[in-house]
C-alpha atoms as a PDB file:
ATOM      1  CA  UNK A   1     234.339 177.200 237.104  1.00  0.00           C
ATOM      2  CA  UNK A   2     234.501 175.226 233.786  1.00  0.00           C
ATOM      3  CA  UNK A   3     230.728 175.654 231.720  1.00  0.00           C
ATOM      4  CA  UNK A   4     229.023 172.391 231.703  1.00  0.00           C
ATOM      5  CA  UNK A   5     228.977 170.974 228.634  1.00  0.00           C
ATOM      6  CA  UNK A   6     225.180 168.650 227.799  1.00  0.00           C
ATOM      7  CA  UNK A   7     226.672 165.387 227.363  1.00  0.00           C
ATOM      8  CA  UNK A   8     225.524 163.979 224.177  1.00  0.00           C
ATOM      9  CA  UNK A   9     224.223 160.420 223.827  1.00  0.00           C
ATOM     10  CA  UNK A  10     225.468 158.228 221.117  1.00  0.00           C
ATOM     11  CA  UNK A  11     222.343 156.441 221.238  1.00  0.00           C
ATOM     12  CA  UNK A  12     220.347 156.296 217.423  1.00  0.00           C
ATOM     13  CA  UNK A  13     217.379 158.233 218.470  1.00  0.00           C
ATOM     14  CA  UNK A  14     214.430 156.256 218.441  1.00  0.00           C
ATOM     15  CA  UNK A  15     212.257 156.950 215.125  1.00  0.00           C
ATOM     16  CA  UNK A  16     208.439 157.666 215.892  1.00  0.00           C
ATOM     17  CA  UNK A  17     206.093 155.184 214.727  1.00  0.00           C
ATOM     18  CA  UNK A  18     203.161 155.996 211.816  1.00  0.00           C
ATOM     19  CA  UNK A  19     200.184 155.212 213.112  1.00  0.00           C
ATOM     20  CA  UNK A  20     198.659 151.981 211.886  1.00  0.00           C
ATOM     21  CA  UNK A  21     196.098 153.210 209.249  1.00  0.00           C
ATOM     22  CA  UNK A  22     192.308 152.402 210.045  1.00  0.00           C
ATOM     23  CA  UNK A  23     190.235 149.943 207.885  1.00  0.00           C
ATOM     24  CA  UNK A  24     187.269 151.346 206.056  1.00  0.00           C
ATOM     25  CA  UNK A  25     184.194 151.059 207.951  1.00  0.00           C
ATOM     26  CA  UNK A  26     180.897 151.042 206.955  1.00  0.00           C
ATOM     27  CA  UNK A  27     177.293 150.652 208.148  1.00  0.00           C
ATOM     28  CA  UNK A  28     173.832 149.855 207.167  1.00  0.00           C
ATOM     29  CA  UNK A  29     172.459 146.800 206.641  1.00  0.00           C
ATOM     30  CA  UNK A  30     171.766 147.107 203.355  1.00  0.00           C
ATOM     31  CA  UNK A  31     175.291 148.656 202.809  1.00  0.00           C
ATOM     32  CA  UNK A  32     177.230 146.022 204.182  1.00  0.00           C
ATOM     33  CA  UNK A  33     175.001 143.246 202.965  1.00  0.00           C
ATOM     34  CA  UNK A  34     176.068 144.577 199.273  1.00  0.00           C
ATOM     35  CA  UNK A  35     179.709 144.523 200.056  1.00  0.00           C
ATOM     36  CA  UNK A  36     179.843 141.154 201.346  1.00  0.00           C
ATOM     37  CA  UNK A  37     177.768 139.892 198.654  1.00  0.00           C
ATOM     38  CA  UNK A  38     180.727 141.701 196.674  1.00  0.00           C
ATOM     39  CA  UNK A  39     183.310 139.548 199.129  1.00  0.00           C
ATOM     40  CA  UNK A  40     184.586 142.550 200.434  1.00  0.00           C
ATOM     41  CA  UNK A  41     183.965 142.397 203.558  1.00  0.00           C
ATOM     42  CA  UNK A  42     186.621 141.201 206.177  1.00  0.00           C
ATOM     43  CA  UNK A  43     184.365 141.213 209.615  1.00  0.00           C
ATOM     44  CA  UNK A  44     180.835 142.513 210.364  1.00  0.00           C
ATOM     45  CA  UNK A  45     180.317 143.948 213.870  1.00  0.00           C
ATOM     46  CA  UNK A  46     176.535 142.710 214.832  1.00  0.00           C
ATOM     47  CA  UNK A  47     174.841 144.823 217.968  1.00  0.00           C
ATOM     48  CA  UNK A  48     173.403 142.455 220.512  1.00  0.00           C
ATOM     49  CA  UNK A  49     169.740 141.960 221.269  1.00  0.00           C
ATOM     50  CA  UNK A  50     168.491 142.547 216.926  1.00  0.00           C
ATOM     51  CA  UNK A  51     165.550 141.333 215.917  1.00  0.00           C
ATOM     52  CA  UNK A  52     165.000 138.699 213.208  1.00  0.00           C
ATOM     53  CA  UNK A  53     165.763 139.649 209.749  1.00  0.00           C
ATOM     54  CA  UNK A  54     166.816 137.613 206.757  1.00  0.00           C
ATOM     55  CA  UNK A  55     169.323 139.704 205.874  1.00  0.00           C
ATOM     56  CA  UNK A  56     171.361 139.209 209.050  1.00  0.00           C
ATOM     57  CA  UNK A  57     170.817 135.592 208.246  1.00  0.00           C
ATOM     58  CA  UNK A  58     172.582 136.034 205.266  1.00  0.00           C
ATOM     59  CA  UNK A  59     174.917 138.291 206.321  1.00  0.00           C
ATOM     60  CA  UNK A  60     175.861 135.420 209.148  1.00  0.00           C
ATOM     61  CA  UNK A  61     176.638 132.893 205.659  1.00  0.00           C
ATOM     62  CA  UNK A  62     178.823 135.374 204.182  1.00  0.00           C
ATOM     63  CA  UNK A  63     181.043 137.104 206.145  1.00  0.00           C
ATOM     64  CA  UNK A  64     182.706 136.537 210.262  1.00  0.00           C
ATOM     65  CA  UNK A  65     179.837 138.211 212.838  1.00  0.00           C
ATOM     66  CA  UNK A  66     181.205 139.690 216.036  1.00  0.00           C
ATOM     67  CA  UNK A  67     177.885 140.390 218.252  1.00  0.00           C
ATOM     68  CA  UNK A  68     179.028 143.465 220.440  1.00  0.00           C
ATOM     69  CA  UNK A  69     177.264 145.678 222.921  1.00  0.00           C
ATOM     70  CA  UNK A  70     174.723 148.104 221.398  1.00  0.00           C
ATOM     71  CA  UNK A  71     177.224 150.974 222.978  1.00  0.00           C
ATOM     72  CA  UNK A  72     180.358 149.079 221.444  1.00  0.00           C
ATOM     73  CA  UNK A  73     178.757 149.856 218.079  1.00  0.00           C
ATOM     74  CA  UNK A  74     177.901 153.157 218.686  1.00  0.00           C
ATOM     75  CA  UNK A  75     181.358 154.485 219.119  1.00  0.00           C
ATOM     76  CA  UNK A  76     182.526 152.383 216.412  1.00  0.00           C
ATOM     77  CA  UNK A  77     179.862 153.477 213.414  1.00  0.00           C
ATOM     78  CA  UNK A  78     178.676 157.329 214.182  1.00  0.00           C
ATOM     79  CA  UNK A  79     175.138 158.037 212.533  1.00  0.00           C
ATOM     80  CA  UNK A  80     172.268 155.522 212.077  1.00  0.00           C
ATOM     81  CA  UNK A  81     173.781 151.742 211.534  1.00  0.00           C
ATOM     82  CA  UNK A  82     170.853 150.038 212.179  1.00  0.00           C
ATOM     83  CA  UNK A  83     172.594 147.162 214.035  1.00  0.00           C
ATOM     84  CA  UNK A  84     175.140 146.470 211.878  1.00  0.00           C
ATOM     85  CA  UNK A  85     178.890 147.800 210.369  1.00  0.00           C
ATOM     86  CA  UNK A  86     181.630 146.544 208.786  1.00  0.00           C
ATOM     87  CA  UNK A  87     185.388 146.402 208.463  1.00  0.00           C
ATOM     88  CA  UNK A  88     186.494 146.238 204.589  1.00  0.00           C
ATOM     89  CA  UNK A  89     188.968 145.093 202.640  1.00  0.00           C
ATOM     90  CA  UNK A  90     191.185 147.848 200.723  1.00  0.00           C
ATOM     91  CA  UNK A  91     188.880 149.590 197.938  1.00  0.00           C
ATOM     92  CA  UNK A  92     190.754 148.826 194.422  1.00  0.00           C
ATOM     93  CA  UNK A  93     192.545 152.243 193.460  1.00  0.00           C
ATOM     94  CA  UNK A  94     191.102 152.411 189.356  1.00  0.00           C
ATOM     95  CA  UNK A  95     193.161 155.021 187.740  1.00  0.00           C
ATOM     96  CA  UNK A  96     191.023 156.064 184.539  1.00  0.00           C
ATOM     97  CA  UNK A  97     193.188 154.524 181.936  1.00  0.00           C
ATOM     98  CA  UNK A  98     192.678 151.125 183.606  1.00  0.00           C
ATOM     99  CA  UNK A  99     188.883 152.164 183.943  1.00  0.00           C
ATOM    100  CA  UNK A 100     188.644 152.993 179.939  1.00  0.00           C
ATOM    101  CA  UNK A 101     190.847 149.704 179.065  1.00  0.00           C
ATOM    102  CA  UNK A 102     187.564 147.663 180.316  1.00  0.00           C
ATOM    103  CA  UNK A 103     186.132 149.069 177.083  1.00  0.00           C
ATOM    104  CA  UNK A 104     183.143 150.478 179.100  1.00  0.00           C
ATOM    105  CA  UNK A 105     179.829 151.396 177.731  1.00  0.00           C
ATOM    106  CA  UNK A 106     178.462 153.950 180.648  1.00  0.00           C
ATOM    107  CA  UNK A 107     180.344 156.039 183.024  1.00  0.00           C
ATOM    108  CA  UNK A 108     179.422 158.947 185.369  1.00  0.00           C
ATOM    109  CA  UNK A 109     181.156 161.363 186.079  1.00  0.00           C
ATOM    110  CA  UNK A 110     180.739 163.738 189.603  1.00  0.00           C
ATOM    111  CA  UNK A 111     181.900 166.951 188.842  1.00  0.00           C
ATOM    112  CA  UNK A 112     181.680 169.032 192.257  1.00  0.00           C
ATOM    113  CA  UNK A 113     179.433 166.687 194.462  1.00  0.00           C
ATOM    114  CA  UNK A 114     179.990 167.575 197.546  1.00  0.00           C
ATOM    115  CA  UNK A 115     177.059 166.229 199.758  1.00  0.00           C
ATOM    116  CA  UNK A 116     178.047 162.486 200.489  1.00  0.00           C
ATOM    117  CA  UNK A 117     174.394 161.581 200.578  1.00  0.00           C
ATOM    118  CA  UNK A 118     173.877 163.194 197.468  1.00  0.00           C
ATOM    119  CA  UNK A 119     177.506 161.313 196.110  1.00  0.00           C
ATOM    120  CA  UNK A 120     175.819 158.431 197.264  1.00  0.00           C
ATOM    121  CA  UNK A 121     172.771 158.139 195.861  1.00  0.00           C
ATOM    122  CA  UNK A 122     173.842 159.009 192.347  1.00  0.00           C
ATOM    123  CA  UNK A 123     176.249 156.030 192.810  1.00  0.00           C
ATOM    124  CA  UNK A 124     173.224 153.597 193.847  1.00  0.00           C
ATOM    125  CA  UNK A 125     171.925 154.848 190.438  1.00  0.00           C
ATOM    126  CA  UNK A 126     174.762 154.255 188.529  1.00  0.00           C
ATOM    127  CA  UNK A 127     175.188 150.840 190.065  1.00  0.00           C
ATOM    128  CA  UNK A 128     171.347 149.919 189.116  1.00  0.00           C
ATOM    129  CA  UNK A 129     171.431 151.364 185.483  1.00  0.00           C
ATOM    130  CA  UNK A 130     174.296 149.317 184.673  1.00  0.00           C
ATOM    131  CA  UNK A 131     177.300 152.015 185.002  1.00  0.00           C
ATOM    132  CA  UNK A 132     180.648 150.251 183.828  1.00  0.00           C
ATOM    133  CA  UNK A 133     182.179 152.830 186.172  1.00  0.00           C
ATOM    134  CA  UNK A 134     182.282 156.403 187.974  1.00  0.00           C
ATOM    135  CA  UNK A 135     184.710 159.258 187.510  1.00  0.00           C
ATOM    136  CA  UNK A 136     185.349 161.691 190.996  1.00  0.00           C
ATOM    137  CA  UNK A 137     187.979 163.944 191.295  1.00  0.00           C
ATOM    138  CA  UNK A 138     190.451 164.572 193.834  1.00  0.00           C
ATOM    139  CA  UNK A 139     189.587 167.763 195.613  1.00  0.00           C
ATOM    140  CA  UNK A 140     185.600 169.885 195.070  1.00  0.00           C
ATOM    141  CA  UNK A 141     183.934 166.413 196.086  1.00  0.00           C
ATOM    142  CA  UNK A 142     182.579 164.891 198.870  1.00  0.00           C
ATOM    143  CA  UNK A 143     184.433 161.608 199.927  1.00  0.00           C
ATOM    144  CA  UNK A 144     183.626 158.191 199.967  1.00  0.00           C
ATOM    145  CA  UNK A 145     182.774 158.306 203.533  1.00  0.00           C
ATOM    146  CA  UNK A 146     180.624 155.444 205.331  1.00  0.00           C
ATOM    147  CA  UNK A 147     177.608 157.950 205.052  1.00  0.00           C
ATOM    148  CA  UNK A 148     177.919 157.903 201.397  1.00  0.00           C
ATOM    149  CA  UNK A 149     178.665 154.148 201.005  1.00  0.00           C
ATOM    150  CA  UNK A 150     175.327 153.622 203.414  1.00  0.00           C
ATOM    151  CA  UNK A 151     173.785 156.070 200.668  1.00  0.00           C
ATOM    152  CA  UNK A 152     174.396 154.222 197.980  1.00  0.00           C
ATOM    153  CA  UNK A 153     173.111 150.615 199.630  1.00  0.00           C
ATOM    154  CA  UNK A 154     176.779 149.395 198.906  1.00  0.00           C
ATOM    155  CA  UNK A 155     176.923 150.825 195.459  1.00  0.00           C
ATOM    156  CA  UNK A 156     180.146 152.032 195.875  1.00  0.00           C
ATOM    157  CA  UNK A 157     181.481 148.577 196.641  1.00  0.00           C
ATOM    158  CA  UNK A 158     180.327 147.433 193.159  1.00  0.00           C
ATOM    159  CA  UNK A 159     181.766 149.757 191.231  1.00  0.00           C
ATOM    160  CA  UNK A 160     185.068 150.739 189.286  1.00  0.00           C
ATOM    161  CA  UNK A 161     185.776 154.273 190.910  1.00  0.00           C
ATOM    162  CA  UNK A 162     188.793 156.071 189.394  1.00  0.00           C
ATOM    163  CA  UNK A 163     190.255 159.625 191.047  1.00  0.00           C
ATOM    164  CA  UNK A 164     191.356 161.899 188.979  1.00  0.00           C
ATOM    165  CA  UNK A 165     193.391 165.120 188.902  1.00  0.00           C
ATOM    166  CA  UNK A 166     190.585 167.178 187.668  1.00  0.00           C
ATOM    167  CA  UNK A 167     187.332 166.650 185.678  1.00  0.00           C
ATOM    168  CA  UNK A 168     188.125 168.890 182.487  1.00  0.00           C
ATOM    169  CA  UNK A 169     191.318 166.555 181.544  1.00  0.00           C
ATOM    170  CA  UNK A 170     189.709 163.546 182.238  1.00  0.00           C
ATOM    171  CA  UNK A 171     186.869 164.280 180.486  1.00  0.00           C
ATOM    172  CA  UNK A 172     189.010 164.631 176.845  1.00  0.00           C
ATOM    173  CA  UNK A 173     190.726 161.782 177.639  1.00  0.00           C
ATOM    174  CA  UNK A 174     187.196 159.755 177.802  1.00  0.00           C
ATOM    175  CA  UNK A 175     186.446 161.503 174.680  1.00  0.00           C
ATOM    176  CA  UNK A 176     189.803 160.490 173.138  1.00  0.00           C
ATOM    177  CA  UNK A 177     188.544 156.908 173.970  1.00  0.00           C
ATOM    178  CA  UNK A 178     185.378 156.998 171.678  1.00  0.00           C
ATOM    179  CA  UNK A 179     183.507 158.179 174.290  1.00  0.00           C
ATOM    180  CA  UNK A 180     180.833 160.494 174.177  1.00  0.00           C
ATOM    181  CA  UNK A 181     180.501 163.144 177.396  1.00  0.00           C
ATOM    182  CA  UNK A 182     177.016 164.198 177.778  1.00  0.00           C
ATOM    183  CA  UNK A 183     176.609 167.246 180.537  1.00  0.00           C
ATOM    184  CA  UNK A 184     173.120 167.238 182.644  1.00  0.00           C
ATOM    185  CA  UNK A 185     172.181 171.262 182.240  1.00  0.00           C
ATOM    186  CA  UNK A 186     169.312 173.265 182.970  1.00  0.00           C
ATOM    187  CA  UNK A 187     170.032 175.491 180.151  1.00  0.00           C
ATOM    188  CA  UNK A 188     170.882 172.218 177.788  1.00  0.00           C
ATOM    189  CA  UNK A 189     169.981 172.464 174.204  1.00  0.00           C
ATOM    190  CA  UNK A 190     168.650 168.608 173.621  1.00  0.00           C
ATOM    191  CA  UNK A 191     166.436 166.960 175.652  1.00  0.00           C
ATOM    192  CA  UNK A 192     167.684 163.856 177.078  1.00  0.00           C
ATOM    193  CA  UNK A 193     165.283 162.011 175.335  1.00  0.00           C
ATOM    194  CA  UNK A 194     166.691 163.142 171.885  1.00  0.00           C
ATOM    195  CA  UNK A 195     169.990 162.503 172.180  1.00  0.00           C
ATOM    196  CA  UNK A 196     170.754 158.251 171.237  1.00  0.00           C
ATOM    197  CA  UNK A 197     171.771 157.067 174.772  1.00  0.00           C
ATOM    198  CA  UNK A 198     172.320 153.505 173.482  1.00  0.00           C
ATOM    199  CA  UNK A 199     176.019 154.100 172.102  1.00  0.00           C
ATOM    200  CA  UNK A 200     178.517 154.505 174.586  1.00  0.00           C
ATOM    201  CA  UNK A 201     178.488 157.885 176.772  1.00  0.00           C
ATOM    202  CA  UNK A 202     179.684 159.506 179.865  1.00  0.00           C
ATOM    203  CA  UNK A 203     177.077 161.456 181.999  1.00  0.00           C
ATOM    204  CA  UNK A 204     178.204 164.317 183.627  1.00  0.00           C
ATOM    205  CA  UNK A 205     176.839 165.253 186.619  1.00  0.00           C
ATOM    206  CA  UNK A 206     177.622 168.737 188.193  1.00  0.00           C
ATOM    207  CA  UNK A 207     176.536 170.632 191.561  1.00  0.00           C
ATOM    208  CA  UNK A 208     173.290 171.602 193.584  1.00  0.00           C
ATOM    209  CA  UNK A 209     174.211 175.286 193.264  1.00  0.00           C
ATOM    210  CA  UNK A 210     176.625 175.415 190.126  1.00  0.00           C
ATOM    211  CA  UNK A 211     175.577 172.694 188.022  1.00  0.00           C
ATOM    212  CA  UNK A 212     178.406 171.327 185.341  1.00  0.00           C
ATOM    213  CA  UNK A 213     181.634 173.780 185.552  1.00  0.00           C
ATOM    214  CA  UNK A 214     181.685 176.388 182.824  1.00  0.00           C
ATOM    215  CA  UNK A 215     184.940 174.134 181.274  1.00  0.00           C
ATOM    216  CA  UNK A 216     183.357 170.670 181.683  1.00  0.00           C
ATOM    217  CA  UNK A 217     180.389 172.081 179.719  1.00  0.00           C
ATOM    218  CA  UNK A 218     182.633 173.313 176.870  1.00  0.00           C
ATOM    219  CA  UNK A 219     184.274 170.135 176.862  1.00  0.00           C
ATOM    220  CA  UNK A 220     181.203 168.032 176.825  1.00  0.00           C
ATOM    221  CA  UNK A 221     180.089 166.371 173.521  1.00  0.00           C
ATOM    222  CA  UNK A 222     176.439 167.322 174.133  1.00  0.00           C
ATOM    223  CA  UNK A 223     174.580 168.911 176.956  1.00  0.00           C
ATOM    224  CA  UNK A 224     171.232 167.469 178.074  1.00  0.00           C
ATOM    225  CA  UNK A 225     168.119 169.006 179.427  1.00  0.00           C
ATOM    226  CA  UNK A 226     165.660 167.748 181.876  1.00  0.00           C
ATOM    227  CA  UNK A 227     161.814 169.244 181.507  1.00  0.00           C
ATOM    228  CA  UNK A 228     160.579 171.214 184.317  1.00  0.00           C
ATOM    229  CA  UNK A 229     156.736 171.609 184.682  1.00  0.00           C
ATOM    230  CA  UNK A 230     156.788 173.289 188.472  1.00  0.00           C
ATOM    231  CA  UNK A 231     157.915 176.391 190.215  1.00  0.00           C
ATOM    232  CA  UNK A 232     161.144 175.232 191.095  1.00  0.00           C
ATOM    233  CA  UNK A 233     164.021 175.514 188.422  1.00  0.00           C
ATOM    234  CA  UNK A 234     165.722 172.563 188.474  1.00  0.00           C
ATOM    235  CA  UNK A 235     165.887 168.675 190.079  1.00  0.00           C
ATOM    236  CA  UNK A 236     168.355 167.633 193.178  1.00  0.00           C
ATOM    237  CA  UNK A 237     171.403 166.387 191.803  1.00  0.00           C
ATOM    238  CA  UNK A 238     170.784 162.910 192.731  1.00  0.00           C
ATOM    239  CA  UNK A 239     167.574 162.940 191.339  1.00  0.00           C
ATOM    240  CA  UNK A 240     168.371 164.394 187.972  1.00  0.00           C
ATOM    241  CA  UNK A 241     171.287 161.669 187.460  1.00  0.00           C
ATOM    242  CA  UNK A 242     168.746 159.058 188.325  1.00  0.00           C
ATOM    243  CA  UNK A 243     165.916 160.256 185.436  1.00  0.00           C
ATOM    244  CA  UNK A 244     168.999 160.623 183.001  1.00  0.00           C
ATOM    245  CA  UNK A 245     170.388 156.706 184.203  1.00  0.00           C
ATOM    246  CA  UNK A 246     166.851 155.727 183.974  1.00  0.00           C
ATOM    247  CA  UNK A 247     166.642 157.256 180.537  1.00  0.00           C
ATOM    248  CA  UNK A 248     169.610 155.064 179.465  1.00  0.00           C
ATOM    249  CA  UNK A 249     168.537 152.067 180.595  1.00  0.00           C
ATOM    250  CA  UNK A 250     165.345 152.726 178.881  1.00  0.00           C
ATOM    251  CA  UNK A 251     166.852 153.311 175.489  1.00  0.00           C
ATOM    252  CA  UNK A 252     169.043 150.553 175.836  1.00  0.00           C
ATOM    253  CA  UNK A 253     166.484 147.970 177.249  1.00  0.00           C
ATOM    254  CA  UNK A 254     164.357 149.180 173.970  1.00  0.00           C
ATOM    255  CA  UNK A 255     166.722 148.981 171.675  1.00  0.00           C
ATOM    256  CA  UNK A 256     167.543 145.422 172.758  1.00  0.00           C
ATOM    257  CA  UNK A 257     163.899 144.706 172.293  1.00  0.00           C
ATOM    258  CA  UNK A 258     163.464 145.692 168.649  1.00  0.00           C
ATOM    259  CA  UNK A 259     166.473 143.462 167.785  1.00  0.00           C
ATOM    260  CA  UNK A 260     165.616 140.243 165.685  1.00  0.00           C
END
């Protein structure tokens, strides 16, 4: 008896489909209340049965509400919402030579942040000093998840974020760009409230546990001390980039003042 042969099907085989990719989500009132203020929000999912508050009124005059069960939202929006999320419209991708063309005047830069709420904050405080921008790189940091964009109270809609390859290159290219890079470090030798903050500078923000890589630090213009009165060595990340944004906007409020 003759082997069968498989009979072969001239057919094109069918191609598998990519999955459609998901739009960003975020929640928090006060996160997505930021982003639509931004426009960037494309629909806001509401849970039924909310109490009054204004900024769901406003929310309601700036963006399309879709009122869904309180369990509807939960599956959409893990962690605390409060009531509210939101689908987004694409984030701008800001490569860092279109980031330095705006001619900016203060940037931060995350090197190794990898705590989203941590990521987050320290945007919010970029956002409120004034930050032209922030600098993340690819890999070693936390992404911009909804828990960080709820962190940062919709910072991170607000601002020009460009990814780079690694934090060492693009920190001499901000440098080649007449900017200077100022590293936050324990073991810096000027305080921060030495060093003129008013001309246009980079702050460099580095880990909980590691601080500002070794190679960031030697390519840093300056590196910048915090004082420390307690037990404890050293400020939470977030918390030592808000004294040092603070200290900018101090300086530069200041020196606006003493101008005729």
């Amino acid at each position: 008896m003759a082997a069968r042969v498989p009979r072969v099907s001239n057919r094109p085989r069918r191609r598998e489909r990519p999955a459609p990719a998901q739009a960003a989500l975020i929640h928090g009132r006060n996160a997505v209340l930021e982003a639509a203020r931004a426009g960037k929000v494309v629909k806001v999912f509401q849970a039924s049965g909310l109490g009054h508050d204004p900024r769901l009124d406003e929310l309601a005059r700036l963006a399309p509400i879709e009122v869904v069960p309180p369990d509807r939202l939960d599956a959409i929006a893990a962690g605390v919402h409060q009531g509210v999320a939101a689908e987004l419209k694409p984030r701008r991708a800001w490569t860092l030579k279109e980031l330095l063309d705006t001619n900016p005047t203060l940037l931060v830069a995350l090197d190794g942040i990898m705590d989203p709420q941590n990521l987050g904050a320290i945007l919010r405080s970029a956002e409120v000093a004034g930050a032209n921008g922030a600098i993340l790189p690819e890999h070693r940091s936390a992404p911009l998840s909804p828990a960080a964009v709820k962190a940062s109270s919709g910072a991170s809609e607000l601002l020009r974020i460009a990814h780079v390859s690694g934090i060492p290159s693009a920190i001499a290219e901000v440098k080649r760009a007449g900017i200077w890079c100022a590293a936050l470090d324990i073991r810096g030798e000027t305080p921060a409230w030495e060093f003129d903050l008013t001309q246009p500078v980079c702050v460099v923000v580095g880990s909980e546990g590691e601080g500002v890589h070794r190679l960031v630090r030697e390519r840093c213009d300056v590196r910048l001390r915090l004082p420390v009165a307690g037990h404890i060595s050293s400020f939470n990340a977030s918390a030592a980039a808000a004294a040092i944004l603070y200290e900018v906007a101090r300086q530069r409020t200041s020196s606006s003042a003493s101008r005729p």
